[in-house]
PDB file of N, CA and C in Angstrom:
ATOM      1  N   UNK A   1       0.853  -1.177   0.000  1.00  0.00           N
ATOM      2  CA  UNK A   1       0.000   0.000   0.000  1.00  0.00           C
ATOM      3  C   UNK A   1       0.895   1.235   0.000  1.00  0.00           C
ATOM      4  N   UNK A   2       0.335   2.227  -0.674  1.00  0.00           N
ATOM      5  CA  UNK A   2       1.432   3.276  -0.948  1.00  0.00           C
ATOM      6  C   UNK A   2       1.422   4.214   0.597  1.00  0.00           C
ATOM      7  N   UNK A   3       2.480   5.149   0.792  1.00  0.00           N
ATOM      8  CA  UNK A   3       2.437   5.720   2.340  1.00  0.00           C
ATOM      9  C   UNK A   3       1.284   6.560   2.485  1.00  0.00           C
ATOM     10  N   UNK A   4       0.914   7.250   1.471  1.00  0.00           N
ATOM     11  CA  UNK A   4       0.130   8.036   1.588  1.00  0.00           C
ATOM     12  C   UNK A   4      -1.543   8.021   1.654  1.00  0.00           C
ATOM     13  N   UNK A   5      -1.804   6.277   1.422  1.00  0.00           N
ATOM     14  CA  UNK A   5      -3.004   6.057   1.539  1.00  0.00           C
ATOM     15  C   UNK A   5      -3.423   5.305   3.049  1.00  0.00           C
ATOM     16  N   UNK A   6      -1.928   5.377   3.175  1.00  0.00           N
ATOM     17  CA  UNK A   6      -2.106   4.881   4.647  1.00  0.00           C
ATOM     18  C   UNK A   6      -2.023   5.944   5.930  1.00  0.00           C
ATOM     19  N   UNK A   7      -1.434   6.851   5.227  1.00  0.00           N
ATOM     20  CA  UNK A   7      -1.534   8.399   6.277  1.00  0.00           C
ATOM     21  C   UNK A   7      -2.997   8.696   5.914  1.00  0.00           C
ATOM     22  N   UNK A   8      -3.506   8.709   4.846  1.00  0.00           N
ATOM     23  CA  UNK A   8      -5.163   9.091   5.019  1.00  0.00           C
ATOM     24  C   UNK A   8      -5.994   8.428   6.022  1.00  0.00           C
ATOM     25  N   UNK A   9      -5.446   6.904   5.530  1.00  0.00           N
ATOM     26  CA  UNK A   9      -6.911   5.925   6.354  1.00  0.00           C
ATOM     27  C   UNK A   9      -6.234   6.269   7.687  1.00  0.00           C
ATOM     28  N   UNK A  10      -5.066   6.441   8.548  1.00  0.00           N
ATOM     29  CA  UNK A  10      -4.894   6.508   9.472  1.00  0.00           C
ATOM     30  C   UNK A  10      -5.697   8.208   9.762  1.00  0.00           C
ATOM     31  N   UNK A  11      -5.325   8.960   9.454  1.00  0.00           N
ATOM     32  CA  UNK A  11      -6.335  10.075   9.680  1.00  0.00           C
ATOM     33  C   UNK A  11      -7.288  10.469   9.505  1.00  0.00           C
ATOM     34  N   UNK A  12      -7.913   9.387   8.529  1.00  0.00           N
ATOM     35  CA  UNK A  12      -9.643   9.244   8.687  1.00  0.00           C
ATOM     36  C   UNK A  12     -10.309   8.826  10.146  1.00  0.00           C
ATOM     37  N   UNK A  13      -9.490   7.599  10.321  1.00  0.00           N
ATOM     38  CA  UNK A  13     -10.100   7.385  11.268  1.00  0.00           C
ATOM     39  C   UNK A  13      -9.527   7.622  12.469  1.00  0.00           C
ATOM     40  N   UNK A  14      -8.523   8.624  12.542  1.00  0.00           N
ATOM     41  CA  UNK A  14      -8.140   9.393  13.592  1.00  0.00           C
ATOM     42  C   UNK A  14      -9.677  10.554  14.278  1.00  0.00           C
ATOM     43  N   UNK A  15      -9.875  11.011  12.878  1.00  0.00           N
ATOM     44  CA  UNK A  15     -11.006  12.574  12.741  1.00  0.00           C
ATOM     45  C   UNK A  15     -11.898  11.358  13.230  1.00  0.00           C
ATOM     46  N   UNK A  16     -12.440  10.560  12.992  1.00  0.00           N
ATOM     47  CA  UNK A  16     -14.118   9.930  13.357  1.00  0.00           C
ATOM     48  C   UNK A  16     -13.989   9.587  14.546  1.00  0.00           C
ATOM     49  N   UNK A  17     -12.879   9.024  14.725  1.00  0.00           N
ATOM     50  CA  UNK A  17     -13.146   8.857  16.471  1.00  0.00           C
ATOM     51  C   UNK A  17     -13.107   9.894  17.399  1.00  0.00           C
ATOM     52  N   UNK A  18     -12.431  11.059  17.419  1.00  0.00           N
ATOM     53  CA  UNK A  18     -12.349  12.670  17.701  1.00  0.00           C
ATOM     54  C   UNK A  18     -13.512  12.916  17.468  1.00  0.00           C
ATOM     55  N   UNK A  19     -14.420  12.865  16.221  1.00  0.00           N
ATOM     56  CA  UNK A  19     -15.750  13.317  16.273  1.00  0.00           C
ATOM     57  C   UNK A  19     -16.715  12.470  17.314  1.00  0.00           C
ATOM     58  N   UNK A  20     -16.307  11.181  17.318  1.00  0.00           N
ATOM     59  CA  UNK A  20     -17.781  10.009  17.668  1.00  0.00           C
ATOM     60  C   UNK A  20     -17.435  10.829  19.475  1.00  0.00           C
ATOM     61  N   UNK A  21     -16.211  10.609  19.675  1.00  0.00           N
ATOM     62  CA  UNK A  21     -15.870  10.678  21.420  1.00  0.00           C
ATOM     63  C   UNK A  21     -15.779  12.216  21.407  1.00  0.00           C
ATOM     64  N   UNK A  22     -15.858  13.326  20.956  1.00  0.00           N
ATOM     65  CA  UNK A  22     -16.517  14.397  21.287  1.00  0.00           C
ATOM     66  C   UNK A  22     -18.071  14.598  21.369  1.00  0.00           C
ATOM     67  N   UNK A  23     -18.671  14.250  20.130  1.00  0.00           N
ATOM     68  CA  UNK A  23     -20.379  13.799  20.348  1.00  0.00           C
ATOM     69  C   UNK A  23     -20.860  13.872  21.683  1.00  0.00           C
ATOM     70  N   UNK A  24     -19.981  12.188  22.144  1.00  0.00           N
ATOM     71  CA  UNK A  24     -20.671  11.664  23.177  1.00  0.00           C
ATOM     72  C   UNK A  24     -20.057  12.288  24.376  1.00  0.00           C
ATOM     73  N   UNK A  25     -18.984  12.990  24.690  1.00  0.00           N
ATOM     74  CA  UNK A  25     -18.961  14.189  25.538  1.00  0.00           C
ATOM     75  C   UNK A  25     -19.281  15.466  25.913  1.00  0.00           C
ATOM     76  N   UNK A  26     -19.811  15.835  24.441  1.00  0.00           N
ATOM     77  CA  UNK A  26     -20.533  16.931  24.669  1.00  0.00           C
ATOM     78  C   UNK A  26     -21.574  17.169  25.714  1.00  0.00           C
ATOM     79  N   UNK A  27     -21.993  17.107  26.332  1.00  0.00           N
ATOM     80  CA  UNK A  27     -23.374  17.213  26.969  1.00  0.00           C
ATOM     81  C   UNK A  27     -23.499  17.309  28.232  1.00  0.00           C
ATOM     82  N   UNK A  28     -24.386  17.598  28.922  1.00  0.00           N
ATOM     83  CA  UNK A  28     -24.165  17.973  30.936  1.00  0.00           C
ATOM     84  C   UNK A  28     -24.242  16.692  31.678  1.00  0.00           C
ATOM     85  N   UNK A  29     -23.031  16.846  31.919  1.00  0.00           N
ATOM     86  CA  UNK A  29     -22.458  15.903  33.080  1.00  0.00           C
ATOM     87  C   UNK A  29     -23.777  15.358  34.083  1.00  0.00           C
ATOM     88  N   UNK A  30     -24.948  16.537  34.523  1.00  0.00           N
ATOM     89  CA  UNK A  30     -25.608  15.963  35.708  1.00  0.00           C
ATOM     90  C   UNK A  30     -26.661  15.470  34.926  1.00  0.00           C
ATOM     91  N   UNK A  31     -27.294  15.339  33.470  1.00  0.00           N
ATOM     92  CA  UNK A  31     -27.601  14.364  32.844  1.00  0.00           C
ATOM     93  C   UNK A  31     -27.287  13.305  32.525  1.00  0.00           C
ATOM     94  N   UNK A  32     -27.973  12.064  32.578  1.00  0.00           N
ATOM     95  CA  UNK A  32     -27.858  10.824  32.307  1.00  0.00           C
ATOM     96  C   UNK A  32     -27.655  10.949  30.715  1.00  0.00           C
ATOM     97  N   UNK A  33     -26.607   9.555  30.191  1.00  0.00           N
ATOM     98  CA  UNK A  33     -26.705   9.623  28.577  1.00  0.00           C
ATOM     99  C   UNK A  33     -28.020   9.655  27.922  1.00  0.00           C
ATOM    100  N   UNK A  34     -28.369  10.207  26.712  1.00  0.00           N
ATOM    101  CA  UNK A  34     -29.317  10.177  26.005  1.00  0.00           C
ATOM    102  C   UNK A  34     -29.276   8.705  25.089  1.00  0.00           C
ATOM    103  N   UNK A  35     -30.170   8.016  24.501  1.00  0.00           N
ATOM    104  CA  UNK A  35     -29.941   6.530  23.753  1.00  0.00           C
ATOM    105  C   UNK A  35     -29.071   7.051  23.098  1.00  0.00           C
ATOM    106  N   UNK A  36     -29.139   8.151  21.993  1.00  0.00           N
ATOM    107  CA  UNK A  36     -28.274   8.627  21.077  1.00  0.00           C
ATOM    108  C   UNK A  36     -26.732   8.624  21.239  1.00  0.00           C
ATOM    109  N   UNK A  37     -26.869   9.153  22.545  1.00  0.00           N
ATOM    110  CA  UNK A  37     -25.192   9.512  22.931  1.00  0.00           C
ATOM    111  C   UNK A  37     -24.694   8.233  23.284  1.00  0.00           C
ATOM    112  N   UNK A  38     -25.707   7.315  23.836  1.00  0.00           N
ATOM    113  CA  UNK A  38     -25.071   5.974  24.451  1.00  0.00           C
ATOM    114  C   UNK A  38     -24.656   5.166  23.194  1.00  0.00           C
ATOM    115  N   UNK A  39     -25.387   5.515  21.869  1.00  0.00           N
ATOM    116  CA  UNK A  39     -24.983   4.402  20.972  1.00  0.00           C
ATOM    117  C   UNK A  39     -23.700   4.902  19.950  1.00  0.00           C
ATOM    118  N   UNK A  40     -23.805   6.268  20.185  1.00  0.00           N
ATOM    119  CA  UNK A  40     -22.468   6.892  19.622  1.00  0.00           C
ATOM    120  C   UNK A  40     -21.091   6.316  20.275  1.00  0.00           C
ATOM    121  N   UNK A  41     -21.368   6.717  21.751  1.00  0.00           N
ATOM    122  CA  UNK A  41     -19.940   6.726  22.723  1.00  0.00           C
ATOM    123  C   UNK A  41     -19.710   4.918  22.178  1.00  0.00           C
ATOM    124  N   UNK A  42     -20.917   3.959  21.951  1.00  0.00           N
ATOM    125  CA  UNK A  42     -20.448   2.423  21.694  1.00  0.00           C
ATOM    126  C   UNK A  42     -19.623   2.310  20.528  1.00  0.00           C
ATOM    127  N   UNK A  43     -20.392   2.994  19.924  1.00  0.00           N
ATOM    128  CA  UNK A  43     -19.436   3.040  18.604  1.00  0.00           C
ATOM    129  C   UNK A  43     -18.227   3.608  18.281  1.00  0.00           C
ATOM    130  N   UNK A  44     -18.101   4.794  19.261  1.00  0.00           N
ATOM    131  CA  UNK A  44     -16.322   5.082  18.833  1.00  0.00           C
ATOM    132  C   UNK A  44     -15.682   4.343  20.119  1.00  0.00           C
ATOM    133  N   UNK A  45     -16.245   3.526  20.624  1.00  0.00           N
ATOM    134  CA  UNK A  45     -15.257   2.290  21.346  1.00  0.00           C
ATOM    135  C   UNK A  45     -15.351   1.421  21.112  1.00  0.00           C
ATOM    136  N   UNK A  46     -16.047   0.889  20.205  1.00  0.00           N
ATOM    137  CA  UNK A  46     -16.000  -0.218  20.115  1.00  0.00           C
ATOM    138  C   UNK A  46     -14.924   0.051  18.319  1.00  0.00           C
ATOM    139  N   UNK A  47     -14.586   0.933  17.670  1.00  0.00           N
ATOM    140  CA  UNK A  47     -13.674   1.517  16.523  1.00  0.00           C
ATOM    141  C   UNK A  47     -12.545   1.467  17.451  1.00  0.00           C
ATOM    142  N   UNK A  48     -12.365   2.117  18.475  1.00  0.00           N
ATOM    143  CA  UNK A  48     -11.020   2.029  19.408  1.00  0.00           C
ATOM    144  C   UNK A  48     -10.452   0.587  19.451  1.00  0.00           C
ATOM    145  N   UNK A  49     -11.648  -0.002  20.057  1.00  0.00           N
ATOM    146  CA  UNK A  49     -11.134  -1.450  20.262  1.00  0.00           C
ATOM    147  C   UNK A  49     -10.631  -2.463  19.012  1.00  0.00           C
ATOM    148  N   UNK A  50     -11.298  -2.251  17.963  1.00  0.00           N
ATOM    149  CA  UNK A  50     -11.153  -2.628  16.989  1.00  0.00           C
ATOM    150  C   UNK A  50      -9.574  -2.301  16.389  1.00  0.00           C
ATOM    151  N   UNK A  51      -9.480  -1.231  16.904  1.00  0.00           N
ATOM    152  CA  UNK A  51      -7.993  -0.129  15.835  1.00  0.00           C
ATOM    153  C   UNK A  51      -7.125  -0.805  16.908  1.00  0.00           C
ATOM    154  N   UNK A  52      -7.477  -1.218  17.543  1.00  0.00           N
ATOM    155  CA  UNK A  52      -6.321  -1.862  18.968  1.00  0.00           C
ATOM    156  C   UNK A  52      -5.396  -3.170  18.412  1.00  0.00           C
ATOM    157  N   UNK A  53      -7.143  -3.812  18.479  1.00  0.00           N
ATOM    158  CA  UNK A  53      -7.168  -5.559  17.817  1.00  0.00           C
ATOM    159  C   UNK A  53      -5.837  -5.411  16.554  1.00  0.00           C
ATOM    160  N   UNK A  54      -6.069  -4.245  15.679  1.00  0.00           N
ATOM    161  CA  UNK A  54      -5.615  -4.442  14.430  1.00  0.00           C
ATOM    162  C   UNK A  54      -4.116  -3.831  14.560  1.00  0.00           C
ATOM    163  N   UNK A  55      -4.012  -3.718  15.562  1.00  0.00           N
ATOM    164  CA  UNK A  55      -2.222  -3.214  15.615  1.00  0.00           C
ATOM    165  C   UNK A  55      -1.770  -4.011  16.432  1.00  0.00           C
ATOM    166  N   UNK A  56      -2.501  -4.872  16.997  1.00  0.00           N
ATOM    167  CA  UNK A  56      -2.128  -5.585  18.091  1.00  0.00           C
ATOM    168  C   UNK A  56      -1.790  -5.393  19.514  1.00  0.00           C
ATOM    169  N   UNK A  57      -2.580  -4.517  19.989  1.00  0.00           N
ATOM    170  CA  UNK A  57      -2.907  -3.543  21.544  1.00  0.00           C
ATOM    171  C   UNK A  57      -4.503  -3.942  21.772  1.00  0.00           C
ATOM    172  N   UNK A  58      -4.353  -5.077  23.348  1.00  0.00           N
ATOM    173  CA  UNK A  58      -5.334  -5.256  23.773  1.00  0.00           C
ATOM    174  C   UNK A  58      -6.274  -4.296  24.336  1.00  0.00           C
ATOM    175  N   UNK A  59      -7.718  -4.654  24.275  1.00  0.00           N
ATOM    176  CA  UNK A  59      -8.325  -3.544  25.265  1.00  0.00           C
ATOM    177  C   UNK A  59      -8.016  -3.447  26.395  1.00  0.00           C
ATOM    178  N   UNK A  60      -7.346  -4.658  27.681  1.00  0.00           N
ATOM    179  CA  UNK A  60      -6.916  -4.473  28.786  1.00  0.00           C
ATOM    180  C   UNK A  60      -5.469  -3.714  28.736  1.00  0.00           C
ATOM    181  N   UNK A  61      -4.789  -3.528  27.553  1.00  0.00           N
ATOM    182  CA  UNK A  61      -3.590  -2.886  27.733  1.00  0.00           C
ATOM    183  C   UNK A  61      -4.176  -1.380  27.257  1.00  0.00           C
ATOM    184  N   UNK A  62      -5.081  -1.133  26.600  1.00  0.00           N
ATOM    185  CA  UNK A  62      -5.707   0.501  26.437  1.00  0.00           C
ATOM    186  C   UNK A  62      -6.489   0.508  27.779  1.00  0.00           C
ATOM    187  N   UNK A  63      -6.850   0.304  28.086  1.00  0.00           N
ATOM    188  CA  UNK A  63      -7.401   0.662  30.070  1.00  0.00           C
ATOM    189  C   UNK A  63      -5.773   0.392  30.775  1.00  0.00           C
ATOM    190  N   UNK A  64      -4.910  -0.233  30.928  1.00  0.00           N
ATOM    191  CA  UNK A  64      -4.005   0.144  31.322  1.00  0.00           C
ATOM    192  C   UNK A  64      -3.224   1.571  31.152  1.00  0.00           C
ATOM    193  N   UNK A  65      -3.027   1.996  29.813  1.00  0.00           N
ATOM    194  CA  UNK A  65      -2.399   3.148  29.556  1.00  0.00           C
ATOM    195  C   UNK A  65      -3.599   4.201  29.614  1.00  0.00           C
ATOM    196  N   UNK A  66      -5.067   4.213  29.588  1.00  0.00           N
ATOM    197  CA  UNK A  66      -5.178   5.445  30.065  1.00  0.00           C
ATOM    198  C   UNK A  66      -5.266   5.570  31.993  1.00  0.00           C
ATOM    199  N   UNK A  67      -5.316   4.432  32.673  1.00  0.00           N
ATOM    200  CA  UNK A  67      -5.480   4.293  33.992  1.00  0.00           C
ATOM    201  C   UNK A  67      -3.825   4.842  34.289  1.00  0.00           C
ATOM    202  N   UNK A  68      -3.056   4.755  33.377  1.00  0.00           N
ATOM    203  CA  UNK A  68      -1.397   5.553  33.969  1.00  0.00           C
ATOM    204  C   UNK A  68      -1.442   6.862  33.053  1.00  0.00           C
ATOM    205  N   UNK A  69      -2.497   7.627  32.550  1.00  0.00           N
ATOM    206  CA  UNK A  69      -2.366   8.802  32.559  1.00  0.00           C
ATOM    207  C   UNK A  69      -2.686   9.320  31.017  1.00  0.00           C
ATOM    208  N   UNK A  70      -2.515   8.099  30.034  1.00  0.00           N
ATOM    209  CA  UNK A  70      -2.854   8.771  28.213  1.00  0.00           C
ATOM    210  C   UNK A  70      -4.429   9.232  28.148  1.00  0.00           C
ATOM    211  N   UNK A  71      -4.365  10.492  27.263  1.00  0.00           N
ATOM    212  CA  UNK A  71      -5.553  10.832  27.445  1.00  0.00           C
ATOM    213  C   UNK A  71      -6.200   9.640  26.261  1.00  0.00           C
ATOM    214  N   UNK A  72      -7.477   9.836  25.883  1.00  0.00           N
ATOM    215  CA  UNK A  72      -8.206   9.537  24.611  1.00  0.00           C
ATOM    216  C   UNK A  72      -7.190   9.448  23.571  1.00  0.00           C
ATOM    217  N   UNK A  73      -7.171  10.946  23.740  1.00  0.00           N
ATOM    218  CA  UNK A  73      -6.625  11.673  22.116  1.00  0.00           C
ATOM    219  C   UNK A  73      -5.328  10.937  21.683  1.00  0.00           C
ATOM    220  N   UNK A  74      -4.827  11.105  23.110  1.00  0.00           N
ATOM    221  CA  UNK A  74      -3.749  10.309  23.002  1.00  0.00           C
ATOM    222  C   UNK A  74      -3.206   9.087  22.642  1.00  0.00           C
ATOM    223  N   UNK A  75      -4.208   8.178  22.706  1.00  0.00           N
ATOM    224  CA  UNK A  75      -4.500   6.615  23.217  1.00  0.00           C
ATOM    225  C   UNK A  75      -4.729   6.658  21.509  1.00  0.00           C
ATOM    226  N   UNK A  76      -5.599   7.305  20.800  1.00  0.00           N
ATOM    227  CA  UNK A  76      -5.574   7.373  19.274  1.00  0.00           C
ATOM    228  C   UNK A  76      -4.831   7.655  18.608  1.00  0.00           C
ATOM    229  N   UNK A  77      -4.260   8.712  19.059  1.00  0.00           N
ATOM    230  CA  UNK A  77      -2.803   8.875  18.361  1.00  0.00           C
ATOM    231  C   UNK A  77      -1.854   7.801  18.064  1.00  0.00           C
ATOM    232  N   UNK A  78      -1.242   7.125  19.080  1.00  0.00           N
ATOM    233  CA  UNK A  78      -1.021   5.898  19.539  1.00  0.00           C
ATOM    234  C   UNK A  78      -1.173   5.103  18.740  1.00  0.00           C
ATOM    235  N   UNK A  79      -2.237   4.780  18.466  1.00  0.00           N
ATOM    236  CA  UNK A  79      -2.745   3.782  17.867  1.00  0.00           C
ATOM    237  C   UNK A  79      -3.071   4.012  16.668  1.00  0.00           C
ATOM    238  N   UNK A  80      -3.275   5.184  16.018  1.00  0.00           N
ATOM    239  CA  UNK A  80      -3.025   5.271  14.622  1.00  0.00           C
ATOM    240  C   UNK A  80      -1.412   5.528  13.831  1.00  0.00           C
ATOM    241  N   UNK A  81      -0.657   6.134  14.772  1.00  0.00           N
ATOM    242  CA  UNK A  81       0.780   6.060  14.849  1.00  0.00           C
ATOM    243  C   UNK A  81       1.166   4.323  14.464  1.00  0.00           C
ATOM    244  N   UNK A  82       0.749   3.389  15.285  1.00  0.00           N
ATOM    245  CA  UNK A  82       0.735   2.007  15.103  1.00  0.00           C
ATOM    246  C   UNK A  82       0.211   1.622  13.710  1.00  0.00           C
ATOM    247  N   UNK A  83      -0.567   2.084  13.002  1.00  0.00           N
ATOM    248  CA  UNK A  83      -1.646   1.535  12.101  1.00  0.00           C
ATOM    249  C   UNK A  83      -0.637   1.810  11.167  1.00  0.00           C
ATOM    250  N   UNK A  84       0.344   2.979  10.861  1.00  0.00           N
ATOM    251  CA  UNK A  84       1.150   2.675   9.689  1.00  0.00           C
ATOM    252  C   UNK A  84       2.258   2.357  10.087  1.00  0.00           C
ATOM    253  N   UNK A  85       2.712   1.579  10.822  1.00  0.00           N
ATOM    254  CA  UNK A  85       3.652   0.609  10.571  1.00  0.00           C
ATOM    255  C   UNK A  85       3.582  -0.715  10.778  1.00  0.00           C
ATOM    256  N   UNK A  86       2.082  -1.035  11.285  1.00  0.00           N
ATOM    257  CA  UNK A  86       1.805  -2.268  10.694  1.00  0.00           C
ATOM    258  C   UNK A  86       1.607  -2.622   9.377  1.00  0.00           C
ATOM    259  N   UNK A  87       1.140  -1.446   9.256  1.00  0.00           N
ATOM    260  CA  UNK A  87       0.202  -1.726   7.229  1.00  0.00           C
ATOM    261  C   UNK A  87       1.758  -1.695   6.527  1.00  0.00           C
TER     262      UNK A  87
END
């Protein structure tokens, strides 16, 4: 695959998960999730988990590194950083 189609797909789905996990943060804390927000926030974790699987970073090792301090953003970065040098 050429580098540059792999810097896209890695920053495609850098931006969708930034969008899905902002979505589902947007909103007041002393509200309960809305269905909407609950099926969003599933979906850009369950894309996390997936982008994990595919670089080979378990979900118990992504709850490890954000429980020692990586944010989200970070934890994606990470892991799309990973995605082109697996591919």
């Amino acid at each position: 695959m050429v580098w540059w189609i792999i810097a896209l797909k890695s920053w495609s789905v850098h931006v969708t998960l930034e969008q899905d996990l902002t979505a589902a943060a947007s909103r007041d804390l002393d509200e309960p999730l809305t269905l909407a927000q609950k099926e969003t926030l599933q979906r850009a974790v369950g894309k996390v988990v997936a982008l994990g699987a595919q670089v080979g970073v378990s979900a118990d090792q992504m709850i490890e590194m954000l429980g020692a301090g990586l944010t989200v953003g970070e934890l994606i970065e990470y892991l799309t950083a990973r995605s082109g040098e697996v591919a």
